[in-house]
C-alpha atoms as a PDB file:
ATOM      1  CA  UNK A   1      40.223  71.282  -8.475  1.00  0.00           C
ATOM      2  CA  UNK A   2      42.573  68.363  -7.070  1.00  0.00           C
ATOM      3  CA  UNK A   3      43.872  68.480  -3.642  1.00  0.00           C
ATOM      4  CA  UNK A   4      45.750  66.679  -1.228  1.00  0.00           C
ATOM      5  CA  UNK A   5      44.493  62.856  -0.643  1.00  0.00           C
ATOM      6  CA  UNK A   6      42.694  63.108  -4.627  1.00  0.00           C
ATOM      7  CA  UNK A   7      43.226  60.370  -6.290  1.00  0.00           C
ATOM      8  CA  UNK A   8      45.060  61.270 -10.415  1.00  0.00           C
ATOM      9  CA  UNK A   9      44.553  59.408 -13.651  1.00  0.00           C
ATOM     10  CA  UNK A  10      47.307  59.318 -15.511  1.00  0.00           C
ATOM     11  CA  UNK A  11      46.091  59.456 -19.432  1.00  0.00           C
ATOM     12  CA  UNK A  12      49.002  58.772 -22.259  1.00  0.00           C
ATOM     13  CA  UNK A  13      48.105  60.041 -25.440  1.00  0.00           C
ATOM     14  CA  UNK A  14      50.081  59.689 -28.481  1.00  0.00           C
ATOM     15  CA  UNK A  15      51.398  56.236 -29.455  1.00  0.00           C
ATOM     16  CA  UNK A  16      49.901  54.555 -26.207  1.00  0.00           C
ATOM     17  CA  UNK A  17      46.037  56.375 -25.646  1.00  0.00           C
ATOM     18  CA  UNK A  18      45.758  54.915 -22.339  1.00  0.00           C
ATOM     19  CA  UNK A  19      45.449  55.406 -18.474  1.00  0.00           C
ATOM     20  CA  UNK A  20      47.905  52.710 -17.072  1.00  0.00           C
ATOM     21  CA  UNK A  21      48.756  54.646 -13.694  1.00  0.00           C
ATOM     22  CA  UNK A  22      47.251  55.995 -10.941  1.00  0.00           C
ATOM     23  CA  UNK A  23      48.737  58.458  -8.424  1.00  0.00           C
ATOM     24  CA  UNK A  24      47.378  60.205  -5.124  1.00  0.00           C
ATOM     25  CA  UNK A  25      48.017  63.491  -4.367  1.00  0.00           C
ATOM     26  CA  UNK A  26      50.591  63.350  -1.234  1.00  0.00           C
ATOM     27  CA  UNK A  27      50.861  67.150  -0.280  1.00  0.00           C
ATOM     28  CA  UNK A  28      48.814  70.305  -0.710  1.00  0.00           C
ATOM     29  CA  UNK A  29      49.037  71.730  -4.070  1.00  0.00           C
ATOM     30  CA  UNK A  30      50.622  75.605  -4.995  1.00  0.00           C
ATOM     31  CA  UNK A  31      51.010  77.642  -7.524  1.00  0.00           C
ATOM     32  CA  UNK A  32      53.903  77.796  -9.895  1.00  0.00           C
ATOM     33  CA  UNK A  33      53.984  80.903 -11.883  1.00  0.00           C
ATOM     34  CA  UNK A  34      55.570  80.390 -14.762  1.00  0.00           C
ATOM     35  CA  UNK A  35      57.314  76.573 -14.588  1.00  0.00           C
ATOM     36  CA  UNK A  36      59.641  75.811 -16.966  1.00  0.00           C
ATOM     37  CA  UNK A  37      57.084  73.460 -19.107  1.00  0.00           C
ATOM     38  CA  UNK A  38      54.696  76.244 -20.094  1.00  0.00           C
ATOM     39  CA  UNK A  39      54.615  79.982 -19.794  1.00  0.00           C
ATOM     40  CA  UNK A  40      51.398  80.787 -17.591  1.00  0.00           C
ATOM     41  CA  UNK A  41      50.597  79.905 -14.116  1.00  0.00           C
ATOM     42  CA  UNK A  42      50.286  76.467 -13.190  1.00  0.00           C
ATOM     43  CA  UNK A  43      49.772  73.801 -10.126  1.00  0.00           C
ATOM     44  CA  UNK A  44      52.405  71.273  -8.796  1.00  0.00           C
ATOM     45  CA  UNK A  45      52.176  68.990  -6.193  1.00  0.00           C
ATOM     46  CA  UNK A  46      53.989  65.475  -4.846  1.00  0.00           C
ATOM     47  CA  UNK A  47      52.199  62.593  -5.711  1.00  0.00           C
ATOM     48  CA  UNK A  48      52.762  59.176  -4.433  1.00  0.00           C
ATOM     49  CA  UNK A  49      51.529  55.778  -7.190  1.00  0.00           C
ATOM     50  CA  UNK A  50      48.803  53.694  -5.848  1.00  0.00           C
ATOM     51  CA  UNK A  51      48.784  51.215  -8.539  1.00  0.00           C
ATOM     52  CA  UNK A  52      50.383  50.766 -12.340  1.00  0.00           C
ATOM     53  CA  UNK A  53      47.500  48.964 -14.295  1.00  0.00           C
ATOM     54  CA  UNK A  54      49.079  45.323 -16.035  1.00  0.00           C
ATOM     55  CA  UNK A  55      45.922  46.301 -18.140  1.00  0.00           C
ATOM     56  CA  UNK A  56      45.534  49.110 -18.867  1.00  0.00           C
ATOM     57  CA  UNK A  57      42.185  51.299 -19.798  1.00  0.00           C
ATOM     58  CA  UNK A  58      42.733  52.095 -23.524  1.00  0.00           C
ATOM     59  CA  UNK A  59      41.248  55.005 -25.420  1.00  0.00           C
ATOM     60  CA  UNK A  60      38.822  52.400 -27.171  1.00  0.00           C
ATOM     61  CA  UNK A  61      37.863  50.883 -23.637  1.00  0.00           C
ATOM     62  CA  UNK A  62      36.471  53.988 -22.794  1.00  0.00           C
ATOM     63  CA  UNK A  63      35.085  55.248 -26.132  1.00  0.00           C
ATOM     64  CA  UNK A  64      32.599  52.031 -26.541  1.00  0.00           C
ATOM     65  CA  UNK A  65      31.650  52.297 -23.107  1.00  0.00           C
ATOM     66  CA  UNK A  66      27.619  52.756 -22.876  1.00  0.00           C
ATOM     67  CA  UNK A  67      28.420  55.055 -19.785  1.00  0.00           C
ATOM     68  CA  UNK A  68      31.657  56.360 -20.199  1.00  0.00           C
ATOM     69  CA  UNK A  69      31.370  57.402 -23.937  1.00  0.00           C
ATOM     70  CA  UNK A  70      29.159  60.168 -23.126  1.00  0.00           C
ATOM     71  CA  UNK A  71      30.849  61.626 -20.600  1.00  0.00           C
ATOM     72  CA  UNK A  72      32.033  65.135 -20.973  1.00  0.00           C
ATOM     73  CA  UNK A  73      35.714  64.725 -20.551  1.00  0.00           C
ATOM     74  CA  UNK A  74      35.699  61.996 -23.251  1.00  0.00           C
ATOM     75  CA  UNK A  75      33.804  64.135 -25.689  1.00  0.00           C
ATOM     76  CA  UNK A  76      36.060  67.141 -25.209  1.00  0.00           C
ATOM     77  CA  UNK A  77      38.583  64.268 -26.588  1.00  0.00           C
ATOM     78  CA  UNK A  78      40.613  63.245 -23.269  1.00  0.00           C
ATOM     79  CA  UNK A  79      42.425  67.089 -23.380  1.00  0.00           C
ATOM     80  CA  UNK A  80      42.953  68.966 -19.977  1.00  0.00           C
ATOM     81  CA  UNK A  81      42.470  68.297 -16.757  1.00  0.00           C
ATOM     82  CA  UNK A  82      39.533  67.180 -16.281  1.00  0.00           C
ATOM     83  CA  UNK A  83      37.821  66.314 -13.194  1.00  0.00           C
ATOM     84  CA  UNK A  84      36.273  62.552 -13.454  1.00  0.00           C
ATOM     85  CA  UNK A  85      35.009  62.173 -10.204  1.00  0.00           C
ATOM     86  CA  UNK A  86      31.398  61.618 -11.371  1.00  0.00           C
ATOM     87  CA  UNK A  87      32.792  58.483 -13.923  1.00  0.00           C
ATOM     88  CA  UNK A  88      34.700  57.304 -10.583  1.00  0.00           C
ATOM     89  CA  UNK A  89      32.337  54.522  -9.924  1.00  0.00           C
ATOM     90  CA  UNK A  90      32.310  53.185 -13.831  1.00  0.00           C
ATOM     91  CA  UNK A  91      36.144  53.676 -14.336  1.00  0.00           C
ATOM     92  CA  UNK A  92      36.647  52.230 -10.861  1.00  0.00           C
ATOM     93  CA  UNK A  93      34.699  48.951 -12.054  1.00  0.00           C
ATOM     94  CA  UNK A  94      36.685  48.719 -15.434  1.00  0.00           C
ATOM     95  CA  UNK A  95      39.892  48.689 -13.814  1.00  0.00           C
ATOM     96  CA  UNK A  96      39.130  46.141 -11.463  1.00  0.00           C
ATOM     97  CA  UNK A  97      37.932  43.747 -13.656  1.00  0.00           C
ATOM     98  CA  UNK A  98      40.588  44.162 -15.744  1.00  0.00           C
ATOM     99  CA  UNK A  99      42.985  44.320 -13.292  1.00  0.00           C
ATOM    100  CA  UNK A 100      41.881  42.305 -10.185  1.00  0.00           C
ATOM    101  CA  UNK A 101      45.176  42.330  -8.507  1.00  0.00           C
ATOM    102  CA  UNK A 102      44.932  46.380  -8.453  1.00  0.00           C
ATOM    103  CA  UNK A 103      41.377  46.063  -6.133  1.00  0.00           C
ATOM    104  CA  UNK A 104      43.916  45.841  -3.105  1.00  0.00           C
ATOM    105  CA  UNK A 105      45.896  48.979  -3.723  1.00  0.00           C
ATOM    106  CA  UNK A 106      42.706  50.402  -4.574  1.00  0.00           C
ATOM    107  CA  UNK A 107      40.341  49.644  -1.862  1.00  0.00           C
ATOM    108  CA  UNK A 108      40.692  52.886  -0.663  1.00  0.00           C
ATOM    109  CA  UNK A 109      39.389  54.757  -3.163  1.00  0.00           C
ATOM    110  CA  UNK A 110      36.510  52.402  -3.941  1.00  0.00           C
ATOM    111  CA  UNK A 111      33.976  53.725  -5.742  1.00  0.00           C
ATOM    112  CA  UNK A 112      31.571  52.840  -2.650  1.00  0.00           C
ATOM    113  CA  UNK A 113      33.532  55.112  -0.327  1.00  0.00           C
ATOM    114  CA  UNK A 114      32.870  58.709  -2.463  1.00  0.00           C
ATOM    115  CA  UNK A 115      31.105  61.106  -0.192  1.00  0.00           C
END
């Protein structure tokens, strides 16, 4: 579960299939029974954007991927919320080649500084 100082992925499906922002969490995160958007329990917290990808990583990018294609969360089709923390260090790399003015904003969550 996500929590204050995670680092989000932002996926658009639909017309765009992409991840083309990135967000950290910014406070703790609660409970909101019942939010207008759905009708069971879910979690809300501020978030602050780190960086909005000129390039971003496209459905395609990561389905031909020889690591990322076999990840779980891709297989279940990109649905939920799921947590990517073990494809950190490949998604991490993607982005930053594709976007090498984002490597500053993101230096902080390199994928050399996971615990």
């Amino acid at each position: 579960k996500a929590g204050k100082g995670d680092l989000v992925l932002f996926y658009r499906a639909k017309t765009y299939s992409f991840i083309g922002d990135l967000f950290v969490i910014v406070s703790d995160v609660t409970r909101a029974p019942r939010p207008g958007w759905r009708k069971k329990t879910d979690f809300m917290a501020r978030i602050r954007r780190v960086a909005t990808l000129g390039t971003p990583l496209t459905l395609h990018d990561i389905t031909t991927d020889t690591v990322l294609k076999n990840a779980g969360w891709v297989k279940r089709g990109m649905v939920g919320r799921a947590c990517v923390t073990h494809s950190w260090p490949r998604l991490y790399d993607l982005i930053v080649r594709a976007n090498p003015s984002a490597k500053a904003s993101l230096r902080k969550y390199a994928a050399s500084r996971l615990v």
